[in-house]
PDB file of N, CA and C in Angstrom:
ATOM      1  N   UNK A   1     -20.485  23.541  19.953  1.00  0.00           N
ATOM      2  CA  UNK A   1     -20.605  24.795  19.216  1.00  0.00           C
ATOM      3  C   UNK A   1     -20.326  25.997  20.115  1.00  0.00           C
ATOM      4  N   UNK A   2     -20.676  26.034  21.232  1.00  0.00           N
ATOM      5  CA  UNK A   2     -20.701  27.339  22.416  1.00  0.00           C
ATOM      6  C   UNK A   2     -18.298  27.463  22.294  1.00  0.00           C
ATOM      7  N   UNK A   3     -18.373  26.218  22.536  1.00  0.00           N
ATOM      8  CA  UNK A   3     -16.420  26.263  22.755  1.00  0.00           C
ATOM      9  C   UNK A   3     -15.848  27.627  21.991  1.00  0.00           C
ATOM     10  N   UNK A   4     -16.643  26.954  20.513  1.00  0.00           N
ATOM     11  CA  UNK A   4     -16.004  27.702  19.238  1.00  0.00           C
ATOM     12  C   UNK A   4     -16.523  28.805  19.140  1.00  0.00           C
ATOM     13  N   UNK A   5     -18.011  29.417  19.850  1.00  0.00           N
ATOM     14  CA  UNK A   5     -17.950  30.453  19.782  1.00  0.00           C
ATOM     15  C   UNK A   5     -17.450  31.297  20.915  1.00  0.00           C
ATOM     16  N   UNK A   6     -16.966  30.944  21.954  1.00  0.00           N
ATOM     17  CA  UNK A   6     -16.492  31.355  22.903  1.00  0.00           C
ATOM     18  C   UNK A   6     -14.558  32.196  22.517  1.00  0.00           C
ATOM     19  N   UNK A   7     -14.447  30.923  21.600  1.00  0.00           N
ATOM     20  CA  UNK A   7     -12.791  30.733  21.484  1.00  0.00           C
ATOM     21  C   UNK A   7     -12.915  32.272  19.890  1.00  0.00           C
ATOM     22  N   UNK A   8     -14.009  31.991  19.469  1.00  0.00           N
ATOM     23  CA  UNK A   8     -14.156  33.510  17.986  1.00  0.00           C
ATOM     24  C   UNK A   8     -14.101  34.763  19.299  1.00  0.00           C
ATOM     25  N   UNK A   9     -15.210  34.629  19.771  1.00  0.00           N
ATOM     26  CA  UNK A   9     -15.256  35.811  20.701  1.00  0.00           C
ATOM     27  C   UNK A   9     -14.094  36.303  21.736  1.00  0.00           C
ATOM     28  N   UNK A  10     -13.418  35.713  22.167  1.00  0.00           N
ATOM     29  CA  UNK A  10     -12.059  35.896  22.758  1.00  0.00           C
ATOM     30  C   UNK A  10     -11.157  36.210  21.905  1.00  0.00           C
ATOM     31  N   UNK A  11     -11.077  35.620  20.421  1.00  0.00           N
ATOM     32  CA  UNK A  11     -10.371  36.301  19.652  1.00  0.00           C
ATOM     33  C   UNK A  11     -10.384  38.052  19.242  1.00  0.00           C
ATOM     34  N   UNK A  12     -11.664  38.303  19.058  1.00  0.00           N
ATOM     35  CA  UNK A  12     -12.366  39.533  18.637  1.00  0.00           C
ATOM     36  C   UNK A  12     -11.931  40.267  19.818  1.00  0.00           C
ATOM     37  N   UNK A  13     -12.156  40.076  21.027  1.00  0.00           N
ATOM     38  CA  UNK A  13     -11.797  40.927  22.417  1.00  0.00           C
ATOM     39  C   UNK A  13     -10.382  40.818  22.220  1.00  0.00           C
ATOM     40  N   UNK A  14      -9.543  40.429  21.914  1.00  0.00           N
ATOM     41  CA  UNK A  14      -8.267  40.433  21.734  1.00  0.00           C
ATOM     42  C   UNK A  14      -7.317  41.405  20.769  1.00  0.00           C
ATOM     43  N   UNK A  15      -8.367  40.822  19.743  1.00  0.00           N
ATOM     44  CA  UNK A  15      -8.229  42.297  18.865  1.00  0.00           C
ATOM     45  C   UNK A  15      -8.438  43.119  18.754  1.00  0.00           C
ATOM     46  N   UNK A  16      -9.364  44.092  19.458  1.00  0.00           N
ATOM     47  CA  UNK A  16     -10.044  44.668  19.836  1.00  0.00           C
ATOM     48  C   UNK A  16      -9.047  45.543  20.690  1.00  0.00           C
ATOM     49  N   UNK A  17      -8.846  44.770  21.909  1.00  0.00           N
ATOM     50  CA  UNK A  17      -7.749  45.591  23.145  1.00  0.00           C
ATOM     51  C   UNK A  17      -6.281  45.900  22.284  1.00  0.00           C
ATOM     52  N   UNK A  18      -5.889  45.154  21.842  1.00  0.00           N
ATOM     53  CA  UNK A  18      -4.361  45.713  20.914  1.00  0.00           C
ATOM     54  C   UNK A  18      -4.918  46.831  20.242  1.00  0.00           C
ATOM     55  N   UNK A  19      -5.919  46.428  19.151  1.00  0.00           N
ATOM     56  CA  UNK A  19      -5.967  47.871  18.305  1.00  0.00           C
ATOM     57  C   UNK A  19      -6.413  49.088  19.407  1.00  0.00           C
ATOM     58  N   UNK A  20      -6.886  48.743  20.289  1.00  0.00           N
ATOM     59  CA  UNK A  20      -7.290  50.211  20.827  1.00  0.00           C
ATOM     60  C   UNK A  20      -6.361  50.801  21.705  1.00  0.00           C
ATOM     61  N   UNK A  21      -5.691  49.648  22.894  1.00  0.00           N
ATOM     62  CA  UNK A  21      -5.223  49.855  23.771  1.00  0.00           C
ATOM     63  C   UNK A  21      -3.428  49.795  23.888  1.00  0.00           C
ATOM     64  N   UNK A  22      -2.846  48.999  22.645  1.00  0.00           N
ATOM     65  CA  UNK A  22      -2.091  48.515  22.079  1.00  0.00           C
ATOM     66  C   UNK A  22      -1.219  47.338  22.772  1.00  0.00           C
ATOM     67  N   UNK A  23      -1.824  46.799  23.205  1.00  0.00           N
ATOM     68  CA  UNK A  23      -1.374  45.575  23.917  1.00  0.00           C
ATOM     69  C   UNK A  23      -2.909  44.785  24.637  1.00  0.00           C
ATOM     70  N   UNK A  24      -2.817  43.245  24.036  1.00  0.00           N
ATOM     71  CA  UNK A  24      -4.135  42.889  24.119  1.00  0.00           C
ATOM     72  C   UNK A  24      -3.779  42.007  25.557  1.00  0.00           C
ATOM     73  N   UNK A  25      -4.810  41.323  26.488  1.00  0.00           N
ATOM     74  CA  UNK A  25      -4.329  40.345  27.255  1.00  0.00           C
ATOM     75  C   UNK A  25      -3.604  39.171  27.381  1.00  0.00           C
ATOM     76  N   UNK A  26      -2.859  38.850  27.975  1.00  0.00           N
ATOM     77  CA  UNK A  26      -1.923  37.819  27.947  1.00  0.00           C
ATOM     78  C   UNK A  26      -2.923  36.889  27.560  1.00  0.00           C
ATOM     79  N   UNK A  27      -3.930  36.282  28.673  1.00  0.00           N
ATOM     80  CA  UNK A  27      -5.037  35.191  28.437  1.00  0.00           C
ATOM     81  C   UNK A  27      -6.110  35.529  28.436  1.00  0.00           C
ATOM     82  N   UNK A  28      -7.393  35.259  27.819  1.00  0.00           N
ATOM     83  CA  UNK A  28      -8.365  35.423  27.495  1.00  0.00           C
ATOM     84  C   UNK A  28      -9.269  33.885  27.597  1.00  0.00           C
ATOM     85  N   UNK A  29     -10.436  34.000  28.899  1.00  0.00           N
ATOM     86  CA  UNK A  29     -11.407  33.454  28.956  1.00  0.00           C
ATOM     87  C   UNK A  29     -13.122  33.618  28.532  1.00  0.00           C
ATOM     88  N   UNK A  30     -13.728  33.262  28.121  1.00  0.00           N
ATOM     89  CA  UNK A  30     -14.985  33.383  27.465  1.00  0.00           C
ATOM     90  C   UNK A  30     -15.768  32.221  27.907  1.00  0.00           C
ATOM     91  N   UNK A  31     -16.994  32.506  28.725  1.00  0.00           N
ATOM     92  CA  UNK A  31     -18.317  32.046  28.589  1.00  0.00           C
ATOM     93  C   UNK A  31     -19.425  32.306  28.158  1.00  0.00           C
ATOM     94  N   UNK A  32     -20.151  31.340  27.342  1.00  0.00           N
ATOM     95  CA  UNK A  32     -21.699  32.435  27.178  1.00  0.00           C
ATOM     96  C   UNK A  32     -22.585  31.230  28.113  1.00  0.00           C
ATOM     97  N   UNK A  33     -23.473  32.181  28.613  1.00  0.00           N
ATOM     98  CA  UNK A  33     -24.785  31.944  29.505  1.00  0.00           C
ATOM     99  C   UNK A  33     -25.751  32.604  29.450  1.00  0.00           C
ATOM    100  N   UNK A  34     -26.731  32.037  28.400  1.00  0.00           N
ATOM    101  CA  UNK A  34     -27.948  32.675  28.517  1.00  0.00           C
ATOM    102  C   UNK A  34     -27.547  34.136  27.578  1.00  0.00           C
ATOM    103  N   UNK A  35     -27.919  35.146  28.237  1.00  0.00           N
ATOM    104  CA  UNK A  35     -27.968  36.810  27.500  1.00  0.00           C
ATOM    105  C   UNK A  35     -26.485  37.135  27.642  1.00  0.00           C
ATOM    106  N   UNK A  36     -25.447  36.451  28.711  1.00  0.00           N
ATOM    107  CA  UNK A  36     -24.653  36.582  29.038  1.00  0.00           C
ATOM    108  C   UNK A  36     -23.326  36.492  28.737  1.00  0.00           C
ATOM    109  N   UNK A  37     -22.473  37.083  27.980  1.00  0.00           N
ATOM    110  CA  UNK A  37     -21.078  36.792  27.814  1.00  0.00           C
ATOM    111  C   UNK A  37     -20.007  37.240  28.386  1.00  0.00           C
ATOM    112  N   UNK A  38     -19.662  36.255  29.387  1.00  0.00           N
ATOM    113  CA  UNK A  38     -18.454  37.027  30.019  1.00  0.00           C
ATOM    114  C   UNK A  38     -16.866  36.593  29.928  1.00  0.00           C
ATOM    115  N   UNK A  39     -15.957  37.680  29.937  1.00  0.00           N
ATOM    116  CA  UNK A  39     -14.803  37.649  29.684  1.00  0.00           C
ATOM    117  C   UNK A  39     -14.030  37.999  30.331  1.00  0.00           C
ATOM    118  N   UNK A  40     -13.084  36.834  30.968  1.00  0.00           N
ATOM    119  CA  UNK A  40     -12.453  37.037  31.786  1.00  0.00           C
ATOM    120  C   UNK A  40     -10.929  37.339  31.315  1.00  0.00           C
ATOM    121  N   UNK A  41     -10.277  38.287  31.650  1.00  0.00           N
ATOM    122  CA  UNK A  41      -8.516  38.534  31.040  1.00  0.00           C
ATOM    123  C   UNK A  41      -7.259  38.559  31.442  1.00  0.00           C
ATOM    124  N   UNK A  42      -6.514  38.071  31.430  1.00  0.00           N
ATOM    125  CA  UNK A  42      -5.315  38.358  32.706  1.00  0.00           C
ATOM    126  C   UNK A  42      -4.259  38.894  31.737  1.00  0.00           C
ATOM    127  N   UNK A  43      -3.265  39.296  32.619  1.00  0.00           N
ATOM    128  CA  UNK A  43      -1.903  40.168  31.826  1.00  0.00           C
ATOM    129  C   UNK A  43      -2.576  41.093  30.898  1.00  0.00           C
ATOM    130  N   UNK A  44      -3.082  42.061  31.699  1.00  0.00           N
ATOM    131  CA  UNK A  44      -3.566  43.411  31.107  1.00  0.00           C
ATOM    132  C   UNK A  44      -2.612  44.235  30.883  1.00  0.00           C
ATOM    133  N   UNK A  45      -1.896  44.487  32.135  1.00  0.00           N
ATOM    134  CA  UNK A  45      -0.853  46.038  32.373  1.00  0.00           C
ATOM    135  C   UNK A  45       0.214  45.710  31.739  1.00  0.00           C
ATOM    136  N   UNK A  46       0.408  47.044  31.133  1.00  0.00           N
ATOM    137  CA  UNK A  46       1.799  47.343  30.388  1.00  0.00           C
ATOM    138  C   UNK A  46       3.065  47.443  31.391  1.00  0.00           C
ATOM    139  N   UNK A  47       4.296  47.610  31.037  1.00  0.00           N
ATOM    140  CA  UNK A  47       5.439  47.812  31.882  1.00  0.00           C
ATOM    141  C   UNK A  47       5.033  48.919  32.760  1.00  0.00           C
ATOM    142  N   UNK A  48       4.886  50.425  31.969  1.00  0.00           N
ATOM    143  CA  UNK A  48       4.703  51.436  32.727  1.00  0.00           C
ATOM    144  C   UNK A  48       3.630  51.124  33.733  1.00  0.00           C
ATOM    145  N   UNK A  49       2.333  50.822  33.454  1.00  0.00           N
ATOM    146  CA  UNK A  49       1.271  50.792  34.530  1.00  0.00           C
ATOM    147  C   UNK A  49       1.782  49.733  35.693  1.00  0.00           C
ATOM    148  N   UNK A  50       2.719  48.684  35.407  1.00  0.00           N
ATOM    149  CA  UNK A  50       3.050  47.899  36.710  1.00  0.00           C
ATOM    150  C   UNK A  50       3.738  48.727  37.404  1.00  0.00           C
ATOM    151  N   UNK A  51       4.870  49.815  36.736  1.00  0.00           N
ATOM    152  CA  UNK A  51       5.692  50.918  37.531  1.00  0.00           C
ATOM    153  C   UNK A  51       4.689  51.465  38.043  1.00  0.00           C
ATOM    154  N   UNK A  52       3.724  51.618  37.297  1.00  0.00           N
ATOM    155  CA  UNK A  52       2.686  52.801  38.321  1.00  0.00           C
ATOM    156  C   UNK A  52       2.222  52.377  39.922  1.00  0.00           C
ATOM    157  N   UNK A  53       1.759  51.442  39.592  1.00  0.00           N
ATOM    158  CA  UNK A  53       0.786  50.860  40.685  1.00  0.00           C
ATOM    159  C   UNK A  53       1.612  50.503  41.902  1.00  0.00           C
ATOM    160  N   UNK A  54       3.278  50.723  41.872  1.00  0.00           N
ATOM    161  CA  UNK A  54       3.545  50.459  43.413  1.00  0.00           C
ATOM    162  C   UNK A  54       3.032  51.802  44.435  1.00  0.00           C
ATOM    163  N   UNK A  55       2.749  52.451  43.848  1.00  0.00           N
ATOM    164  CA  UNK A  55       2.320  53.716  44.609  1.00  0.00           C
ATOM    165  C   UNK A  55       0.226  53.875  44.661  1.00  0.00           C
ATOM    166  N   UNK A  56       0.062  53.818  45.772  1.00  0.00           N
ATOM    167  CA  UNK A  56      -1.332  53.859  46.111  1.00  0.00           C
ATOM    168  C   UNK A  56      -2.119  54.865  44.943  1.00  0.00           C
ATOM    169  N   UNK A  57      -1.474  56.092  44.634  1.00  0.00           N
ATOM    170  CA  UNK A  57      -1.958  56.838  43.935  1.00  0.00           C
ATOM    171  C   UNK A  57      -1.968  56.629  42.473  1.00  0.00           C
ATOM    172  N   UNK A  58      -0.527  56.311  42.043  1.00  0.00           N
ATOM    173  CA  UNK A  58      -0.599  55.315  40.587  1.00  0.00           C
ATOM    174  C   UNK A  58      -1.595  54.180  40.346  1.00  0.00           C
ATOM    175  N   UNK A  59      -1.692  53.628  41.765  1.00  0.00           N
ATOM    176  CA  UNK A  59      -2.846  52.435  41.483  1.00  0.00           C
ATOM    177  C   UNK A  59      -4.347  52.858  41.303  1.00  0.00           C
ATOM    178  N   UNK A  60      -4.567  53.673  41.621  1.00  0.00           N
ATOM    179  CA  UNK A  60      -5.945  54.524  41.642  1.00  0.00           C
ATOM    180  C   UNK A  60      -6.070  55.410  40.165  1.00  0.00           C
ATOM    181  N   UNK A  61      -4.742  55.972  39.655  1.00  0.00           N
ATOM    182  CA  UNK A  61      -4.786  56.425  38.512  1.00  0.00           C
ATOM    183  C   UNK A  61      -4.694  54.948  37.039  1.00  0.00           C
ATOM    184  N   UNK A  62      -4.112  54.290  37.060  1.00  0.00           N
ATOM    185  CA  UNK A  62      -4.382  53.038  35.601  1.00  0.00           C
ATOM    186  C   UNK A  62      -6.183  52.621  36.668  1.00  0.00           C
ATOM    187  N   UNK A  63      -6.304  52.233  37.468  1.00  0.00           N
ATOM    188  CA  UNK A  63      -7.659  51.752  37.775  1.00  0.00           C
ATOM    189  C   UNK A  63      -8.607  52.289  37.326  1.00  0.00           C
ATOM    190  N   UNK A  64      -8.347  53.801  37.460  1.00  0.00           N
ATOM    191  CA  UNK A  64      -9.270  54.865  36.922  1.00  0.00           C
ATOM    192  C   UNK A  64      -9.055  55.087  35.111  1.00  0.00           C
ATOM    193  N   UNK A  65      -7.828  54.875  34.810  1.00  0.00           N
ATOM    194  CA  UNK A  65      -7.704  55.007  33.180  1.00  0.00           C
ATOM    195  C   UNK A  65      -8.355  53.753  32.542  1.00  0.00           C
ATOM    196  N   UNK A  66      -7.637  52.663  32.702  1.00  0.00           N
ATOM    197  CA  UNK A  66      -7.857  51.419  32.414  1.00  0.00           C
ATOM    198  C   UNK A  66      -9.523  51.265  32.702  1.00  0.00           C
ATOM    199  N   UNK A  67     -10.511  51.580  33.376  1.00  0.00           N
ATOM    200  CA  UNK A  67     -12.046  51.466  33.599  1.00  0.00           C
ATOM    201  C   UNK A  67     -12.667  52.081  32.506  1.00  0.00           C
ATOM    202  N   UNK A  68     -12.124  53.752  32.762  1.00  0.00           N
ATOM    203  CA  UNK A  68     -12.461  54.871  31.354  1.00  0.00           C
ATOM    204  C   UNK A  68     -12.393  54.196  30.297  1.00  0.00           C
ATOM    205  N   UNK A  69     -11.233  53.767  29.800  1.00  0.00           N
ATOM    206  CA  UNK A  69     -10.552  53.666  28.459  1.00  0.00           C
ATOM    207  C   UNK A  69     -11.802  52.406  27.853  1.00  0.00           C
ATOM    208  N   UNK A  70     -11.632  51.160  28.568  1.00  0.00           N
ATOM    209  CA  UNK A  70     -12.527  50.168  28.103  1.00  0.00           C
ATOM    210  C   UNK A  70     -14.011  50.775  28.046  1.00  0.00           C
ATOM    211  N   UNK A  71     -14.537  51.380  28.792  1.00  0.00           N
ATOM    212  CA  UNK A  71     -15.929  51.827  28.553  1.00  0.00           C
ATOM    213  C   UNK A  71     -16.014  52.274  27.305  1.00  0.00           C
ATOM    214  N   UNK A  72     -15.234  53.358  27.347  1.00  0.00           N
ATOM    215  CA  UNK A  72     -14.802  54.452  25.880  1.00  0.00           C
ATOM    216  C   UNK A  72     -14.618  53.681  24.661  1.00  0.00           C
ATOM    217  N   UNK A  73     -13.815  52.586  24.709  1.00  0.00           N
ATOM    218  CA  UNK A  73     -13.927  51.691  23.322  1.00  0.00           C
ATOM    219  C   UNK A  73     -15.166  50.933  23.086  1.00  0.00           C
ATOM    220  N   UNK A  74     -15.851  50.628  23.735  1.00  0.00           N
ATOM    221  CA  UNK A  74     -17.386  50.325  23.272  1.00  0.00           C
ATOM    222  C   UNK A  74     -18.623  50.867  23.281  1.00  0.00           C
ATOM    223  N   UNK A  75     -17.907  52.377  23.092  1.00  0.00           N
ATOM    224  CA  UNK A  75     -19.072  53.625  22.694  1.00  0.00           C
ATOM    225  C   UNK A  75     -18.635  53.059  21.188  1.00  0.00           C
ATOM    226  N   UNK A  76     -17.864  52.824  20.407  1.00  0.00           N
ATOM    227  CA  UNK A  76     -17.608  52.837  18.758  1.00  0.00           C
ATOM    228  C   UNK A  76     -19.137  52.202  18.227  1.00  0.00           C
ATOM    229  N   UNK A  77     -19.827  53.370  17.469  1.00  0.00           N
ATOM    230  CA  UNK A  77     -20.796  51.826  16.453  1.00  0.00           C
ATOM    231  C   UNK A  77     -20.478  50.965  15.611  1.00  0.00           C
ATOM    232  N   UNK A  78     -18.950  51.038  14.995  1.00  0.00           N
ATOM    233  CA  UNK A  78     -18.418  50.430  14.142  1.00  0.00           C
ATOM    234  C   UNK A  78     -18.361  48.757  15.157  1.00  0.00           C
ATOM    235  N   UNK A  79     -17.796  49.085  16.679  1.00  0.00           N
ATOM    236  CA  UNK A  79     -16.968  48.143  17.302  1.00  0.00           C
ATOM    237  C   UNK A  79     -18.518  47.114  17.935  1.00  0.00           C
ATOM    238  N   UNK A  80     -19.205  48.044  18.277  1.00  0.00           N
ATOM    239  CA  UNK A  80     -20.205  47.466  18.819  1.00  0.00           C
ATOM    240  C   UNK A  80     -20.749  46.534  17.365  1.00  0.00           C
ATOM    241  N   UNK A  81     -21.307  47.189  16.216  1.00  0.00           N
ATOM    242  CA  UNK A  81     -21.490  46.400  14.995  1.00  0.00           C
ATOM    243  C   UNK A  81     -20.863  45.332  15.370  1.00  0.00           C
ATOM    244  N   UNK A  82     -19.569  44.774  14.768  1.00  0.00           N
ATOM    245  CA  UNK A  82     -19.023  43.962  14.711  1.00  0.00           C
ATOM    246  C   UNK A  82     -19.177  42.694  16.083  1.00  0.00           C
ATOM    247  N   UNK A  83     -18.937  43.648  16.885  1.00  0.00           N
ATOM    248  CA  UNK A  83     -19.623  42.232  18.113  1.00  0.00           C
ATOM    249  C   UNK A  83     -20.998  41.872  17.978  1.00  0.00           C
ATOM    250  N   UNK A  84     -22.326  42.601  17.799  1.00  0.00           N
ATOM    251  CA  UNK A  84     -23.873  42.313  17.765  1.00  0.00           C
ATOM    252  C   UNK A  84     -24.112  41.213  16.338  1.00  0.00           C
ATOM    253  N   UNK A  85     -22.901  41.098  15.587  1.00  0.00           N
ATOM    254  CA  UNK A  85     -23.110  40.375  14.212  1.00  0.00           C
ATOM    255  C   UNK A  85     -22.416  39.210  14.401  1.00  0.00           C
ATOM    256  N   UNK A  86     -21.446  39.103  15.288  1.00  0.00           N
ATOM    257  CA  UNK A  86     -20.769  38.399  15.598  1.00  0.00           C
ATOM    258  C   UNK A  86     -21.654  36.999  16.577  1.00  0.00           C
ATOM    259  N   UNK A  87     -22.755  37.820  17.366  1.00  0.00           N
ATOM    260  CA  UNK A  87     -22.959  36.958  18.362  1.00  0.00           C
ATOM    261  C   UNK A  87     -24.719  37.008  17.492  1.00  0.00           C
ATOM    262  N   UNK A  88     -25.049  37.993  16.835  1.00  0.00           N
ATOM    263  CA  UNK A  88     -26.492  37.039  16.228  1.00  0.00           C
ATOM    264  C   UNK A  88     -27.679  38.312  17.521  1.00  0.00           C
ATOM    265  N   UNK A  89     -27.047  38.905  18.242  1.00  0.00           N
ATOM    266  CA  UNK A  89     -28.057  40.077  19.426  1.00  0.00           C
ATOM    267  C   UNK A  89     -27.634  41.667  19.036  1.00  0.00           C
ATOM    268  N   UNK A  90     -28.262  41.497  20.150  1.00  0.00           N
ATOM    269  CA  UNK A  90     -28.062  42.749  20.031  1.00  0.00           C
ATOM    270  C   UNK A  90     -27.499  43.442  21.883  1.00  0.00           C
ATOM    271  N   UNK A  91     -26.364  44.138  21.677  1.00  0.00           N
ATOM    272  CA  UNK A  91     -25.760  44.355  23.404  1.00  0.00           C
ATOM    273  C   UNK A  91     -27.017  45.636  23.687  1.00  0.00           C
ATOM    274  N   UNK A  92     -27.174  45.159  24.913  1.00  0.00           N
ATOM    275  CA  UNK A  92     -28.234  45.845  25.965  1.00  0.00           C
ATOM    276  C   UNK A  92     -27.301  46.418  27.303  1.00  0.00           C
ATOM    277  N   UNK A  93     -26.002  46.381  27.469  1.00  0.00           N
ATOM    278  CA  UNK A  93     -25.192  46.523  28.441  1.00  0.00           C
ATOM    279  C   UNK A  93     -24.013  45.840  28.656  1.00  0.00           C
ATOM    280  N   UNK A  94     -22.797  47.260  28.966  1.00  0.00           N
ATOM    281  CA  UNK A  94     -21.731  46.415  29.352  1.00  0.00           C
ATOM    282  C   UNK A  94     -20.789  46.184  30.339  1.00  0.00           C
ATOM    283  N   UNK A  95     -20.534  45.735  30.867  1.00  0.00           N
ATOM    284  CA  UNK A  95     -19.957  45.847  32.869  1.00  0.00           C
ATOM    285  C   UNK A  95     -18.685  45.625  32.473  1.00  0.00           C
ATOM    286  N   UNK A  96     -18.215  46.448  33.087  1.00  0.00           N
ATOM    287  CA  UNK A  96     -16.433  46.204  32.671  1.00  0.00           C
ATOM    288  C   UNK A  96     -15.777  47.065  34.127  1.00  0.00           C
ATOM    289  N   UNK A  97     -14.565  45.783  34.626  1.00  0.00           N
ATOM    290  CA  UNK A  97     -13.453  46.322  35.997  1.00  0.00           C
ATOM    291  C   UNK A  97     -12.396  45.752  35.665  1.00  0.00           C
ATOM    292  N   UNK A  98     -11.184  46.242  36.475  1.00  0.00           N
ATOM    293  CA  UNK A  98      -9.732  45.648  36.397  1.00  0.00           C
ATOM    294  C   UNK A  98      -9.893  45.282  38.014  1.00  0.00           C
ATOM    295  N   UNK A  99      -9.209  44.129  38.472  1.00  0.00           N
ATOM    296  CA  UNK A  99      -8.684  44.230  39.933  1.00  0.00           C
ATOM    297  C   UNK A  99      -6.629  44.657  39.390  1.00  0.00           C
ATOM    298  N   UNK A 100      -6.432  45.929  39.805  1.00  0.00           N
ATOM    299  CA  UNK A 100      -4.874  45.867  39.598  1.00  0.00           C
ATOM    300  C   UNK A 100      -4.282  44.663  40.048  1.00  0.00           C
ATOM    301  N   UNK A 101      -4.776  44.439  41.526  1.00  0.00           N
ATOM    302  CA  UNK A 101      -3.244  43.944  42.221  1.00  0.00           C
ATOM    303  C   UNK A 101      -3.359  42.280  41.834  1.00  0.00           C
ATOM    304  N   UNK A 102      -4.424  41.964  40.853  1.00  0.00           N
ATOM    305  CA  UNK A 102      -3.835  40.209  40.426  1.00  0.00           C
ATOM    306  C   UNK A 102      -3.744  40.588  38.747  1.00  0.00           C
ATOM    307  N   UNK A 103      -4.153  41.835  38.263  1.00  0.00           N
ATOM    308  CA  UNK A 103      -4.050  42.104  37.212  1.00  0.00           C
ATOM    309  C   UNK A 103      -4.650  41.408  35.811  1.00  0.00           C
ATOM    310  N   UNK A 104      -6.255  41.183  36.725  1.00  0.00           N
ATOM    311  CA  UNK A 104      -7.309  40.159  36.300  1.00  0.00           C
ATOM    312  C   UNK A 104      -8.466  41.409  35.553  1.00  0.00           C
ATOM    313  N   UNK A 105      -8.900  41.694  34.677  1.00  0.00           N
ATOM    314  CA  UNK A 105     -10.163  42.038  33.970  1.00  0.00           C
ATOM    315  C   UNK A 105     -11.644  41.564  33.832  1.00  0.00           C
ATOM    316  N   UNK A 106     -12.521  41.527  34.196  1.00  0.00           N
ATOM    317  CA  UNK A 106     -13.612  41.179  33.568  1.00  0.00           C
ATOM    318  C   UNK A 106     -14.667  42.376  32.768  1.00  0.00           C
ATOM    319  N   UNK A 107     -15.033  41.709  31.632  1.00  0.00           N
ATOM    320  CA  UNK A 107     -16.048  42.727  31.114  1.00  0.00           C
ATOM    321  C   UNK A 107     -17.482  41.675  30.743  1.00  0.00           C
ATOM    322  N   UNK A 108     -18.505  41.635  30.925  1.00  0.00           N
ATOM    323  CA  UNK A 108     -19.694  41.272  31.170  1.00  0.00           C
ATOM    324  C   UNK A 108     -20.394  42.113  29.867  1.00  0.00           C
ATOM    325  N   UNK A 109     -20.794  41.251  28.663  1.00  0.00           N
ATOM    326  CA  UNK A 109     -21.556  41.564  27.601  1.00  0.00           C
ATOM    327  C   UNK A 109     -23.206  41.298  28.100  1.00  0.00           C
ATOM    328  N   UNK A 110     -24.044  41.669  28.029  1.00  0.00           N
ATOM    329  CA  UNK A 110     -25.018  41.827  27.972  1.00  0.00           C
ATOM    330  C   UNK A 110     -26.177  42.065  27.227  1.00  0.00           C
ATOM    331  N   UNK A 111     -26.829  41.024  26.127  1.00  0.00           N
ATOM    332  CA  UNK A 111     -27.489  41.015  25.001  1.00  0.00           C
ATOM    333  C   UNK A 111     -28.746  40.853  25.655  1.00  0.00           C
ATOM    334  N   UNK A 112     -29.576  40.911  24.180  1.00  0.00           N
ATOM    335  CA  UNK A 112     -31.629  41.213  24.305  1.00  0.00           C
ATOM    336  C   UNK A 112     -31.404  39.682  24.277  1.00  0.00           C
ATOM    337  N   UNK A 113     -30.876  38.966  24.040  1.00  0.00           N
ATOM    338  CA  UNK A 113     -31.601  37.300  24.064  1.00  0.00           C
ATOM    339  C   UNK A 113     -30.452  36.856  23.971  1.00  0.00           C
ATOM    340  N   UNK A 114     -31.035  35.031  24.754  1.00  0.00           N
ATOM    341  CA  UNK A 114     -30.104  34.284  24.989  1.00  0.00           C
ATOM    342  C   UNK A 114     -28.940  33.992  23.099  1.00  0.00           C
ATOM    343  N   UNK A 115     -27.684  33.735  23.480  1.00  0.00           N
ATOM    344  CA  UNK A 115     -27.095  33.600  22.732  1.00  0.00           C
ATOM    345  C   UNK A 115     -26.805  32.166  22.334  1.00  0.00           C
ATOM    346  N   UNK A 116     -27.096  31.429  23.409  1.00  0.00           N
ATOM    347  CA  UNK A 116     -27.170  29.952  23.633  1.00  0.00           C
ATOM    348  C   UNK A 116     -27.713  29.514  22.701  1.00  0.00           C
ATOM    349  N   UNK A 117     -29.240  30.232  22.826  1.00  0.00           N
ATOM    350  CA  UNK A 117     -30.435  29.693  21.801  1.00  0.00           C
ATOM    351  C   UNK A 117     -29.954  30.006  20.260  1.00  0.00           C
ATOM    352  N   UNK A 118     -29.160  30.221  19.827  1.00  0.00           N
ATOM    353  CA  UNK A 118     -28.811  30.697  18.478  1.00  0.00           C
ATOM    354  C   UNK A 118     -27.868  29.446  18.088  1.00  0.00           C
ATOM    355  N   UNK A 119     -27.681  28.643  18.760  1.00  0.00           N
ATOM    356  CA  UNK A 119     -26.400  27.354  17.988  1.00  0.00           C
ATOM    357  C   UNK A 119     -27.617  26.872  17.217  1.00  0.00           C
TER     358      UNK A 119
END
């Protein structure tokens, strides 16, 4: 049961990054542990942001957009709704980084109770 909800929830983060960002991750990984859901993403950057980042300062600017931007999409109560109904909690916190230069994501969900305990 955890697979399938892992494989819904990677979907939802998927959809999620296109509609907001307009291009979702190439791959999308999902674990839940405990309070914990984390999501791992690769093939984030668009054409332009790979142009960006050969320059130290371009890389510091998508690092700095790309951090903003994801925080900023899960201020929505609509967006947050839809994930807290999705997983059965309620989010208590959310950790979200890019590393540019492998062009890897993680964002770290953070619920009031284990999600485990809900299969």
């Amino acid at each position: 049961m955890t697979k399938n909800l892992e494989h819904k929830f990677s979907m939802l983060i998927r959809e999620i990054r296109k509609e907001y960002i307009g291009n979702g991750p190439r791959e999308i990984t999902t674990r839940i542990t405990g309070p914990w859901v984390i999501c791992e993403m690769k093939g984030n950057l668009t054409n332009v942001e790979k142009f960006m980042i050969s320059s130290k300062e371009g890389e510091l600017m998508v690092h700095e957009a790309r951090t903003e931007l994801v925080k900023n999409i899960y201020k929505d109560p609509e967006l947050v709704k839809r994930i807290e109904e999705m997983m059965n909690a309620k989010i208590v916190s959310i950790f979200t980084d890019i590393n540019i230069e492998i062009d890897t994501a993680m964002t770290v969900f953070v619920f009031d109770e284990s999600i485990m305990d809900k299969e």
